[in-house]
PDB file of N, CA and C in Angstrom:
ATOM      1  N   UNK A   1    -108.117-163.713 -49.204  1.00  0.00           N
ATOM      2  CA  UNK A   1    -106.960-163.704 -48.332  1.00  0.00           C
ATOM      3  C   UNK A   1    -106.018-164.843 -48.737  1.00  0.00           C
ATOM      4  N   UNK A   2    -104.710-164.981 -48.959  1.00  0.00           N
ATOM      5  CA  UNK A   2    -103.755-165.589 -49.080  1.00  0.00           C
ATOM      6  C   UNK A   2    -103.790-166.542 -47.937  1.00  0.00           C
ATOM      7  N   UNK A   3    -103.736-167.868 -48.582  1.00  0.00           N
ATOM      8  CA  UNK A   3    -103.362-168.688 -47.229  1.00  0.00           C
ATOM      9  C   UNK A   3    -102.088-168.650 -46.617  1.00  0.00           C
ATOM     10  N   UNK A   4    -101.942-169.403 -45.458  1.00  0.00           N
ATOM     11  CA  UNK A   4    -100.883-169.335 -44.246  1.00  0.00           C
ATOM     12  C   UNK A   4     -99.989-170.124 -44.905  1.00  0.00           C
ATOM     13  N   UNK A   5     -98.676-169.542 -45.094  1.00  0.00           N
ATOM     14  CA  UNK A   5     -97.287-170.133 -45.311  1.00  0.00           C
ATOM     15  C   UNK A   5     -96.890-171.303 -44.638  1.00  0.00           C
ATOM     16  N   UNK A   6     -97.156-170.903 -43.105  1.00  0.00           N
ATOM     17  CA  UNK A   6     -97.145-171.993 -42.097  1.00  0.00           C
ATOM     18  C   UNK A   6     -98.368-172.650 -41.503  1.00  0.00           C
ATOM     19  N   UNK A   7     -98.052-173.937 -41.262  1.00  0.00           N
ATOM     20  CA  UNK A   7     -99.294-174.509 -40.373  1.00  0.00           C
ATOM     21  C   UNK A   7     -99.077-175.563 -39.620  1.00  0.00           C
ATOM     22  N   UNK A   8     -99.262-175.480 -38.409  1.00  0.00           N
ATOM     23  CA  UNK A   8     -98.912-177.055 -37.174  1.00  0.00           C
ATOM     24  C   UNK A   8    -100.283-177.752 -37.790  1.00  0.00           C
ATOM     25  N   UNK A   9     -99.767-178.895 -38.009  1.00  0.00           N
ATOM     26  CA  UNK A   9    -100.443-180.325 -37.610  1.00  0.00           C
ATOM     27  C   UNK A   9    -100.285-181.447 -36.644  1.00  0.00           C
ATOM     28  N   UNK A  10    -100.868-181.376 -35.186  1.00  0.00           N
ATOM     29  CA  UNK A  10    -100.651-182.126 -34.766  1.00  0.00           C
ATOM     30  C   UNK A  10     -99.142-181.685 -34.255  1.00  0.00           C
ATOM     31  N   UNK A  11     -98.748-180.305 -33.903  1.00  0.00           N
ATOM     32  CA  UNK A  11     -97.896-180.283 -33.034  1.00  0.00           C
ATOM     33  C   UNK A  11     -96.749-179.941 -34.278  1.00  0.00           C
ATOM     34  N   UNK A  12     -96.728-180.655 -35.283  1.00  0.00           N
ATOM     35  CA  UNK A  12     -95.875-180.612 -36.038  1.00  0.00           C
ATOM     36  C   UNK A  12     -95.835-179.416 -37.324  1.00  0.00           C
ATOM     37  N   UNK A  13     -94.789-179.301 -37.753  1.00  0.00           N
ATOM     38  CA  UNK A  13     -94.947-177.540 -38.434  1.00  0.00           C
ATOM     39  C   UNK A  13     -94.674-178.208 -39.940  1.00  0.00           C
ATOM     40  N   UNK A  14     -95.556-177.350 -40.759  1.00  0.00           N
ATOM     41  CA  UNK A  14     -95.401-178.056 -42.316  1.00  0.00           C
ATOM     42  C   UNK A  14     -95.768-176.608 -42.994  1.00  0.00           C
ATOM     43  N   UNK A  15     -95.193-176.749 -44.293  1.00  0.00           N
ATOM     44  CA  UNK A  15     -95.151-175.293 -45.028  1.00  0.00           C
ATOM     45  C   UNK A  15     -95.775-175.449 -46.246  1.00  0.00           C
ATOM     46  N   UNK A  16     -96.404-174.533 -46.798  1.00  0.00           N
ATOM     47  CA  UNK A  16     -97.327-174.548 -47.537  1.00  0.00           C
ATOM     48  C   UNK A  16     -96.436-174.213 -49.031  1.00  0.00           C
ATOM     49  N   UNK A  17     -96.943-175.339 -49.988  1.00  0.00           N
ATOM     50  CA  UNK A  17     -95.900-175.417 -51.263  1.00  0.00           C
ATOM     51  C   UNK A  17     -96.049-174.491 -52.074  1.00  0.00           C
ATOM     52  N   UNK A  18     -97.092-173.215 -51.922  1.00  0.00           N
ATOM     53  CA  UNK A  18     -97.193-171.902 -52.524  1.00  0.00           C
ATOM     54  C   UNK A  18     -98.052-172.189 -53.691  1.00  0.00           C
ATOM     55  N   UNK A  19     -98.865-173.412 -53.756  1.00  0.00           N
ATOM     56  CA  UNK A  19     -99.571-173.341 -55.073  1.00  0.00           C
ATOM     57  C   UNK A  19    -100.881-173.416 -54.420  1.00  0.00           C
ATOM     58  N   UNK A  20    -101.915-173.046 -55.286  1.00  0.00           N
ATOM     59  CA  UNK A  20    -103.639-173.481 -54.565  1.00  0.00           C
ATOM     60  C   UNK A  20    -103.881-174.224 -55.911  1.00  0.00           C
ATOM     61  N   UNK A  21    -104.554-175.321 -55.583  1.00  0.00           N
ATOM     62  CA  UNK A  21    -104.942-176.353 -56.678  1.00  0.00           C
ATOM     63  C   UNK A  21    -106.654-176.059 -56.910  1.00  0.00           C
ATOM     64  N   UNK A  22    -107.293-176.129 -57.840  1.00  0.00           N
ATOM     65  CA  UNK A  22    -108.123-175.945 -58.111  1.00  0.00           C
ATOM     66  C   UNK A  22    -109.142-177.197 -58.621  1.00  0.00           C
ATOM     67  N   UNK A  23    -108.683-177.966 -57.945  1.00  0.00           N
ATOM     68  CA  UNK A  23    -109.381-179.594 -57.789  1.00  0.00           C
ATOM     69  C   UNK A  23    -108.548-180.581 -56.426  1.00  0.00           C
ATOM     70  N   UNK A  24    -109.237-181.581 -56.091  1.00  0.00           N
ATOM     71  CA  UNK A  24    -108.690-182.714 -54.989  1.00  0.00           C
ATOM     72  C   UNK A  24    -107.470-182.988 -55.873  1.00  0.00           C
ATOM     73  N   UNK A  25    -108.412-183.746 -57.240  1.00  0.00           N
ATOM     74  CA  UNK A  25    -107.250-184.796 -57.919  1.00  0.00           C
ATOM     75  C   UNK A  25    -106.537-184.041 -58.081  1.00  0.00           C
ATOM     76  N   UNK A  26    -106.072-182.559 -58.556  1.00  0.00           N
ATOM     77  CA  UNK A  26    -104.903-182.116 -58.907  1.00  0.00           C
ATOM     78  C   UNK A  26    -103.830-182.199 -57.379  1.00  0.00           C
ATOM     79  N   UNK A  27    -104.310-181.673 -56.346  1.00  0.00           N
ATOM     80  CA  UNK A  27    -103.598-181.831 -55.886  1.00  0.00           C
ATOM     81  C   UNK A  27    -102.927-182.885 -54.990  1.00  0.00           C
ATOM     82  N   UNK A  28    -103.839-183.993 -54.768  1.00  0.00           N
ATOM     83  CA  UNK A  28    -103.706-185.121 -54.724  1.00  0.00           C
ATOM     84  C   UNK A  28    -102.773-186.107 -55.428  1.00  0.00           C
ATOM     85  N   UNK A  29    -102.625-185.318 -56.725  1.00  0.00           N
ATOM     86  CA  UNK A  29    -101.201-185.780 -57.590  1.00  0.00           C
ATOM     87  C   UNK A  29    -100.168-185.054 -57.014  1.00  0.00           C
ATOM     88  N   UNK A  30     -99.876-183.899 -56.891  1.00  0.00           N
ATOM     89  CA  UNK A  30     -98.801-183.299 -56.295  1.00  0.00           C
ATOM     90  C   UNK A  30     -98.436-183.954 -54.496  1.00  0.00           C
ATOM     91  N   UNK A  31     -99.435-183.918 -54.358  1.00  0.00           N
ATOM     92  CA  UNK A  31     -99.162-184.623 -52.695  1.00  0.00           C
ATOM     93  C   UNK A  31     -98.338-186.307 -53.230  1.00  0.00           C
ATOM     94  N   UNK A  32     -99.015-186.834 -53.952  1.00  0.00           N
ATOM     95  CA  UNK A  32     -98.542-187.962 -54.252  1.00  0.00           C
ATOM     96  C   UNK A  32     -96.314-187.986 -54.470  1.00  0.00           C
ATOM     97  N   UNK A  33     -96.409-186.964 -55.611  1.00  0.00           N
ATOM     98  CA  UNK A  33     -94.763-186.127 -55.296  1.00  0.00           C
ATOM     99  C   UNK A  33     -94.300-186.408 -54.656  1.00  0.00           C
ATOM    100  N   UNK A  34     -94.889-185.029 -53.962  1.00  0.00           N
ATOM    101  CA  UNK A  34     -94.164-185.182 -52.082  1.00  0.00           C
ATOM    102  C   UNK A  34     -93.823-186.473 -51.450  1.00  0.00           C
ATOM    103  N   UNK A  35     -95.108-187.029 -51.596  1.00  0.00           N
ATOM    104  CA  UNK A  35     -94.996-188.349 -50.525  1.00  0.00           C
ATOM    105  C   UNK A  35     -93.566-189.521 -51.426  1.00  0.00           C
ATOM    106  N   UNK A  36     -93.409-189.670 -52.578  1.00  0.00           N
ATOM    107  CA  UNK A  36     -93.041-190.144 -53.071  1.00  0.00           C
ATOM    108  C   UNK A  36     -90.989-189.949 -52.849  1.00  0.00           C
ATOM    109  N   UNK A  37     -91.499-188.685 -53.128  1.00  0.00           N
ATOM    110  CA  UNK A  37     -89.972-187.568 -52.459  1.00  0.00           C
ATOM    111  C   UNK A  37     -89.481-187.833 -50.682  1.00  0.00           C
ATOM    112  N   UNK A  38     -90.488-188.693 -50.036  1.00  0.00           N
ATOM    113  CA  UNK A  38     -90.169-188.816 -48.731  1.00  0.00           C
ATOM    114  C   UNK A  38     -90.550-187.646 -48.308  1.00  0.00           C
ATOM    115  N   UNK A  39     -91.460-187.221 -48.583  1.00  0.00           N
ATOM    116  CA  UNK A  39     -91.830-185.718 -47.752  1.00  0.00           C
ATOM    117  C   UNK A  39     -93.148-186.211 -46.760  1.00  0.00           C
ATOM    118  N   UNK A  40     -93.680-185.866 -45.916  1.00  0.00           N
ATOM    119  CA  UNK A  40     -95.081-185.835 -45.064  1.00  0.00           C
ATOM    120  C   UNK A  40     -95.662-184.813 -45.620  1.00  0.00           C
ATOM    121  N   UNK A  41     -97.084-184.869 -45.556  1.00  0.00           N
ATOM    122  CA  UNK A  41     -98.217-183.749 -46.272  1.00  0.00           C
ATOM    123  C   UNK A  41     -99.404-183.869 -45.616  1.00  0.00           C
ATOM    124  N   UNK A  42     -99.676-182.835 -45.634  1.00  0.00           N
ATOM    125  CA  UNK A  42    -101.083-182.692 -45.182  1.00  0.00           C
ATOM    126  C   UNK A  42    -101.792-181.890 -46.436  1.00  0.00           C
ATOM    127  N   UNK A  43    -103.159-181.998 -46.701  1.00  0.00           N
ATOM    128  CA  UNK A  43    -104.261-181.827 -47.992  1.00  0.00           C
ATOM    129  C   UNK A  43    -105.297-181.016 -47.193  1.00  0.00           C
ATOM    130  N   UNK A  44    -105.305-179.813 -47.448  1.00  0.00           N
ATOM    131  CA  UNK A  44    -106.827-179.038 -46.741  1.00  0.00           C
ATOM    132  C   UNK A  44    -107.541-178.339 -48.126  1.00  0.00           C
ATOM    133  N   UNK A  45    -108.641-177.957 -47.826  1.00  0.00           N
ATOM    134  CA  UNK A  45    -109.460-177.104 -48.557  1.00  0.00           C
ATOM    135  C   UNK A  45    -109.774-176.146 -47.909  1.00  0.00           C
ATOM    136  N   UNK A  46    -109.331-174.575 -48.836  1.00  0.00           N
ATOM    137  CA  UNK A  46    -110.271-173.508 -48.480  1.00  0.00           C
ATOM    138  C   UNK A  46    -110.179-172.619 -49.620  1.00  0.00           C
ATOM    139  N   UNK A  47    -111.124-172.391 -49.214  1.00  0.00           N
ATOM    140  CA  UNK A  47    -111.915-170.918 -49.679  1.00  0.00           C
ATOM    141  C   UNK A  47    -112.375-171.550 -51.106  1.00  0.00           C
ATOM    142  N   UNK A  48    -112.255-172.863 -51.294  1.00  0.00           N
ATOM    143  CA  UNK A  48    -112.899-173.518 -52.857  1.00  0.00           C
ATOM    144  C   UNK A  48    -111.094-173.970 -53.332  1.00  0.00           C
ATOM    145  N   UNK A  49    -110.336-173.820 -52.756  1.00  0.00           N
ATOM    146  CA  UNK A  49    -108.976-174.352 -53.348  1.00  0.00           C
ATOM    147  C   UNK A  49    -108.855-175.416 -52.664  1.00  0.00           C
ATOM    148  N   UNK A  50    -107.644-176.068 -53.424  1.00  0.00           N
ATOM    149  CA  UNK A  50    -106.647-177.218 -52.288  1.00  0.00           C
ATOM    150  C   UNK A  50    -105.459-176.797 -51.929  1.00  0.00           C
ATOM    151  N   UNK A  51    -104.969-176.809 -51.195  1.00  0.00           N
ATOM    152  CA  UNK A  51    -103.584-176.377 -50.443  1.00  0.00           C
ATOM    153  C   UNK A  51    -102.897-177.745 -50.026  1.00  0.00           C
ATOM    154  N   UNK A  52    -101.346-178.070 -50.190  1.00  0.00           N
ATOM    155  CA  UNK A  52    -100.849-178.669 -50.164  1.00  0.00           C
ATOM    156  C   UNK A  52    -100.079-178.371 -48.806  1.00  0.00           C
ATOM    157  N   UNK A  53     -99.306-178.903 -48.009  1.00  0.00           N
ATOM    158  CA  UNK A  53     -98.450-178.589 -46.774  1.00  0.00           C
ATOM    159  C   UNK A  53     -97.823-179.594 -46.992  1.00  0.00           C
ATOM    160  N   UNK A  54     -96.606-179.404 -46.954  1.00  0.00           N
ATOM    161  CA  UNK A  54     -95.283-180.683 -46.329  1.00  0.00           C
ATOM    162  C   UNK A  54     -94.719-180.309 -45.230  1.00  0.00           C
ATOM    163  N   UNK A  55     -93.346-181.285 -45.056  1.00  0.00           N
ATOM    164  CA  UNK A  55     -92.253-181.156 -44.129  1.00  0.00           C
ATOM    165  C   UNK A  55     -91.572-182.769 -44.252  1.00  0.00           C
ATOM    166  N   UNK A  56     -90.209-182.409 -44.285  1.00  0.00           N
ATOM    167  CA  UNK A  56     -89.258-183.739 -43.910  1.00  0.00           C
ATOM    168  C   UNK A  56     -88.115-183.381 -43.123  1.00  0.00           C
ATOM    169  N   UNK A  57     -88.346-184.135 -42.790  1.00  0.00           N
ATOM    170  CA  UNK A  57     -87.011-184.301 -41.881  1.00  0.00           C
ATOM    171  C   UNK A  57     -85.989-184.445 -42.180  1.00  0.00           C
ATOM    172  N   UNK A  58     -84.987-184.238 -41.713  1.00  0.00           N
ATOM    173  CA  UNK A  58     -83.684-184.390 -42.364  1.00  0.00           C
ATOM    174  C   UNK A  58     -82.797-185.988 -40.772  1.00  0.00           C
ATOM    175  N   UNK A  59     -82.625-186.563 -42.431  1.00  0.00           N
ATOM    176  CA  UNK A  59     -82.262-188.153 -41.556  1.00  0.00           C
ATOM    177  C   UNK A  59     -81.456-188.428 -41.764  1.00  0.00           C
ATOM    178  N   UNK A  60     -80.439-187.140 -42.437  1.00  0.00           N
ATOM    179  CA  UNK A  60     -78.879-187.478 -42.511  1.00  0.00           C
ATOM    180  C   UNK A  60     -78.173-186.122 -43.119  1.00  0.00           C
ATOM    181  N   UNK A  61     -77.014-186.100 -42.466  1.00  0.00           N
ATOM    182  CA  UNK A  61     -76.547-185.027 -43.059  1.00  0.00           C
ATOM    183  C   UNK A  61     -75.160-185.470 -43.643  1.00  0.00           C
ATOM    184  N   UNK A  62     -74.897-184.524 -44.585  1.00  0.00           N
ATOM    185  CA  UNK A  62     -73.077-184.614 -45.371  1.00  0.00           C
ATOM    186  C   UNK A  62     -72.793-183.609 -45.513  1.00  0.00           C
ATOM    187  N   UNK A  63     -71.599-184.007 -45.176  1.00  0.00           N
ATOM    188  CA  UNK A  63     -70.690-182.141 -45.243  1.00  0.00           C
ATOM    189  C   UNK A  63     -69.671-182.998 -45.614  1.00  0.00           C
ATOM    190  N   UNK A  64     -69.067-182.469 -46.744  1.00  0.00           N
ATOM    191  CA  UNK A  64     -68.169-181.951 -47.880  1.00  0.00           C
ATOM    192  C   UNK A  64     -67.131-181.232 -47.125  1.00  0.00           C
ATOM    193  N   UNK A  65     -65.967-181.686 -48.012  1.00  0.00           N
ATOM    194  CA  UNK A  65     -64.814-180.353 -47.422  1.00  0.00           C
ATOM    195  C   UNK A  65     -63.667-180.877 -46.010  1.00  0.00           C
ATOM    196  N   UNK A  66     -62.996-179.630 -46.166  1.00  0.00           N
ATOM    197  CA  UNK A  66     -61.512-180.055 -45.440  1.00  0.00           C
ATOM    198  C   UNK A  66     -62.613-178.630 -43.975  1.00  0.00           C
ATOM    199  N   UNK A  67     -63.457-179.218 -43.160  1.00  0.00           N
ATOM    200  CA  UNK A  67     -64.231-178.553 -42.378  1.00  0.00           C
ATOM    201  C   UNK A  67     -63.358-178.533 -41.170  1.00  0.00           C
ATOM    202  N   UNK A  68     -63.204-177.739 -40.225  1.00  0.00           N
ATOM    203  CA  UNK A  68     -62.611-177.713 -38.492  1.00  0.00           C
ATOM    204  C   UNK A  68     -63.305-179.282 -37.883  1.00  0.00           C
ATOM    205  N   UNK A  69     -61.917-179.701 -37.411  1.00  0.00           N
ATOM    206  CA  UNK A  69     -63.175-180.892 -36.509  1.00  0.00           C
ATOM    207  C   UNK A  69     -63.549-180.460 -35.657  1.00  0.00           C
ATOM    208  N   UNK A  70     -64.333-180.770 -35.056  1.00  0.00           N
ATOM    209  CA  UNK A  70     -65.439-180.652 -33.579  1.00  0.00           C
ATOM    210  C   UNK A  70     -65.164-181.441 -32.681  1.00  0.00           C
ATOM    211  N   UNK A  71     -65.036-180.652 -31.713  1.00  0.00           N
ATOM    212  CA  UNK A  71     -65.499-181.698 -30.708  1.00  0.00           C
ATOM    213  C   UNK A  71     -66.435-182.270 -29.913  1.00  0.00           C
ATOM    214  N   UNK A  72     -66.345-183.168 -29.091  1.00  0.00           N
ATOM    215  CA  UNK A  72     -67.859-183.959 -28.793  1.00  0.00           C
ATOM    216  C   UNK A  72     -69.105-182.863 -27.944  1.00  0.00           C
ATOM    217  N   UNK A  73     -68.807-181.298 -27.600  1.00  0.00           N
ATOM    218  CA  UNK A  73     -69.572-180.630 -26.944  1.00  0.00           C
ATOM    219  C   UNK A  73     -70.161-179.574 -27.827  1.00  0.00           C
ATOM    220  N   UNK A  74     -69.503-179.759 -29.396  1.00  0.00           N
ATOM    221  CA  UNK A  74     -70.046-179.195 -30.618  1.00  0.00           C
ATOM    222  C   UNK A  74     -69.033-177.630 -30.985  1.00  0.00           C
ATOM    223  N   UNK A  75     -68.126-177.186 -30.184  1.00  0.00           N
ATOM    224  CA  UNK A  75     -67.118-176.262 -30.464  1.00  0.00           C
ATOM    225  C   UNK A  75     -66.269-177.253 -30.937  1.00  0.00           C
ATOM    226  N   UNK A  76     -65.309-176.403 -32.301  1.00  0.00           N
ATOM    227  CA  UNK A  76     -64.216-176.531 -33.104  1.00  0.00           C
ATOM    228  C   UNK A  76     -63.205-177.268 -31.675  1.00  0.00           C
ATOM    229  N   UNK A  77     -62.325-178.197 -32.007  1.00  0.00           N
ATOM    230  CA  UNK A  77     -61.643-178.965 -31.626  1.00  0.00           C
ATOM    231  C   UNK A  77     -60.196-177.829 -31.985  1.00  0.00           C
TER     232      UNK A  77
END
């Protein structure tokens, strides 16, 4: 069976990076990535694989462009 795309940890939702590792250390390097990338991860084992999960947050945004301003209740100004 294909593992779960999605998975809460702890309340929190993290997505599965679509690879199954076929050792800790391998994927333990790739988690390392992530973490490195500012991502959060979680590391499980099944079925004899490793599965990787992230999620980040987004702690800033930029928008580009001649955009509508807004106003403070979030409709176009």
């Amino acid at each position: 069976m294909a593992p779960q795309d999605v998975r809460f940890f702890e309340g929190r939702k993290f997505m599965w990076d679509g690879e199954a590792y076929p050792s800790r250390d391998a994927a333990e390097a790739k988690r390392k990535e992530y973490t490195d990338n500012r991502f959060e991860t979680q590391l499980i084992e099944e079925d004899g694989a490793f599965l990787v999960y992230t999620r980040r947050v987004v702690t800033e945004v930029v928008v580009e462009g001649d955009g509508l301003p807004i106003a403070g209740d979030g409709r176009p100004a």
